[in-house]
Protein backbone atom coordinates (compact mmCIF):
# COMPACT_ATOMS: atom_id res chain seq x y z
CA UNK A 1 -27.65 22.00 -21.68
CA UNK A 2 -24.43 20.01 -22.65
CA UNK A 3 -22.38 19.11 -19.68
CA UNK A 4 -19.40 20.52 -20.81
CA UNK A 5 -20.46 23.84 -21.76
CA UNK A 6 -21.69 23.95 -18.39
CA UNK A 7 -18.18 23.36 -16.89
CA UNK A 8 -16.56 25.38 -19.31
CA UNK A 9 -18.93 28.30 -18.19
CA UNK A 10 -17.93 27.93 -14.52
CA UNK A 11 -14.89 26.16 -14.48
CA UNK A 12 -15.33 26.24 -10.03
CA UNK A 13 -18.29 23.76 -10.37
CA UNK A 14 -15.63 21.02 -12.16
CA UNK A 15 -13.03 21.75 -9.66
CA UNK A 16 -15.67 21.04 -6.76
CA UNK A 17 -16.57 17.97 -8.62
CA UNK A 18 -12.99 16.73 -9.32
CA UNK A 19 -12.59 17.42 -5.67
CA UNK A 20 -15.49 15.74 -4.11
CA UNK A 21 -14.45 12.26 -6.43
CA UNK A 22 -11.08 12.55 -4.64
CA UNK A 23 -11.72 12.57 -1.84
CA UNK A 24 -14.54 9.48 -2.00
CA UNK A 25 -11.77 7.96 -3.43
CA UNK A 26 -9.10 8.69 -0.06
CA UNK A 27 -11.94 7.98 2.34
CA UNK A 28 -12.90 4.32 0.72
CA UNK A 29 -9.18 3.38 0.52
CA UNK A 30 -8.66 5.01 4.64
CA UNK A 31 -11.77 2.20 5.94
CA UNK A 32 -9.53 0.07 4.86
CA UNK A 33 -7.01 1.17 7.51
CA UNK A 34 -4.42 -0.50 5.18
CA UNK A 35 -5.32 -3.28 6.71
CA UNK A 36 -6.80 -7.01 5.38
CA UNK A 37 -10.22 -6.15 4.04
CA UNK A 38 -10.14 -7.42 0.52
CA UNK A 39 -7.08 -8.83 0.76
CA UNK A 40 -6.00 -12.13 -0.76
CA UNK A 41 -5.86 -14.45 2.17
CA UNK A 42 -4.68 -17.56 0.22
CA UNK A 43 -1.17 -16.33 -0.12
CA UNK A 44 1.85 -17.25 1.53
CA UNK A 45 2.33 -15.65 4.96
CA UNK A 46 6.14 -14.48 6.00
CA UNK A 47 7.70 -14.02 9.24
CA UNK A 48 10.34 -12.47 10.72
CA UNK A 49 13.93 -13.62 9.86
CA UNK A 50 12.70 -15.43 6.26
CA UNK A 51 14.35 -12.98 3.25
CA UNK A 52 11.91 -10.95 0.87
CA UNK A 53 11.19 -12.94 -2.34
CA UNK A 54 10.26 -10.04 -4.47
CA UNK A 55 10.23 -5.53 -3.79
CA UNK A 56 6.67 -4.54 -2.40
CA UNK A 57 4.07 -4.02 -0.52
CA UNK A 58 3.55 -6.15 2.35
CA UNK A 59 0.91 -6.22 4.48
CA UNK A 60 1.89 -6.18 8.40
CA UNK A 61 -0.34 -8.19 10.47
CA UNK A 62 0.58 -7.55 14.42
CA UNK A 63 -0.62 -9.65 17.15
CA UNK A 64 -4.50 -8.99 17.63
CA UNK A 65 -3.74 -6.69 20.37
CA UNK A 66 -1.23 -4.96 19.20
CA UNK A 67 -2.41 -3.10 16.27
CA UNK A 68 -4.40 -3.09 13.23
CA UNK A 69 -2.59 -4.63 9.77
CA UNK A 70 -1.00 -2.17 7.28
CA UNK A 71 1.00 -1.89 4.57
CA UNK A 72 5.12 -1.43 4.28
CA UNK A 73 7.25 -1.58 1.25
CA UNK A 74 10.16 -4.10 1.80
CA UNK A 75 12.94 -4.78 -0.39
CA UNK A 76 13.71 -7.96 -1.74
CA UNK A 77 17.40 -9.03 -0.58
CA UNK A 78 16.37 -8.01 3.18
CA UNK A 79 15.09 -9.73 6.15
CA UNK A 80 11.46 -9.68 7.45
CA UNK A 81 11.96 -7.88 10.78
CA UNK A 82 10.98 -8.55 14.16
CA UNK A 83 8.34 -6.14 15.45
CA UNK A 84 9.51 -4.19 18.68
CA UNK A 85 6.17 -5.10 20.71
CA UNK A 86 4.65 -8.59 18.78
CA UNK A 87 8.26 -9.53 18.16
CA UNK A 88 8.29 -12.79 16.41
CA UNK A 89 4.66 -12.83 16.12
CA UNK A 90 4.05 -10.64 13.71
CA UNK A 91 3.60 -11.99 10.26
CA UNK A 92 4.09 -10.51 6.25
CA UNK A 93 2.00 -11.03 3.23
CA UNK A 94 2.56 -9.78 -0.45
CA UNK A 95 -0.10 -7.25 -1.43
CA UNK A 96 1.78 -5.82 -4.16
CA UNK A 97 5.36 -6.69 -6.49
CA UNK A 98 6.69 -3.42 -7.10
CA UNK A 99 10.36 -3.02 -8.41
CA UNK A 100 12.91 -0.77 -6.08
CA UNK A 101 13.88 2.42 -8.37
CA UNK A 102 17.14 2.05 -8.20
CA UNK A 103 17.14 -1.92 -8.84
CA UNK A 104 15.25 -0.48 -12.38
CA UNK A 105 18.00 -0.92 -15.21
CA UNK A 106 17.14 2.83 -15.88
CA UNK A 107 17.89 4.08 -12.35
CA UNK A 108 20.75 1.91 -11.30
CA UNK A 109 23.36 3.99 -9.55
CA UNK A 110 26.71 3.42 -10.89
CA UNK A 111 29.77 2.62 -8.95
């Protein structure tokens, strides 16, 4: 029987299907813990105090006993900041160029 009679007929089985791919997709990007597994390592580590080069996502990597790595947008312009419990420790690497909405020519706030 073609596949997508069958999900035509009982349009709950493609829903459960749809359902079950999303969320294999959310629980093999969560093992991640947004942290450094396949991450580029050869890139240029930031730390606190040096200004964003480009809008992104960073990833965060804390002192080993702090906390795990993950991922913050940061906005070029700004400072890399100082984490309240690694403090200057804790260092910033691009994961991700992503432009800031309202830096897009089509979102720009006027003055």
């Amino acid at each position: 029987m073609d596949t997508t009679f069958r999900m035509a007929q009982n349009p709950e089985r493609r829903f459960k299907k749809l359902s079950h791919r999303k969320l294999q997709i959310h629980h093999s990007c969560a093992s991640r813990g947004g942290g450094g597994r396949h991450r580029n390592t050869s890139l240029p580590l930031y730390k606190p105090g040096d200004a964003v080069p480009e809008s992104g996502i960073y990833e965060v990597i804390h002192d080993a006993d702090h906390r795990q790595a993950h991922d913050a947008v940061m906005i070029v312009g700004n400072t890399f900041p100082t984490c309240e419990t690694c403090e200057a420790r804790v260092r910033f690497r691009i994961v991700r160029t992503a432009p800031y909405i309202f830096q897009d020519q089509d979102f720009e706030e006027l003055p």
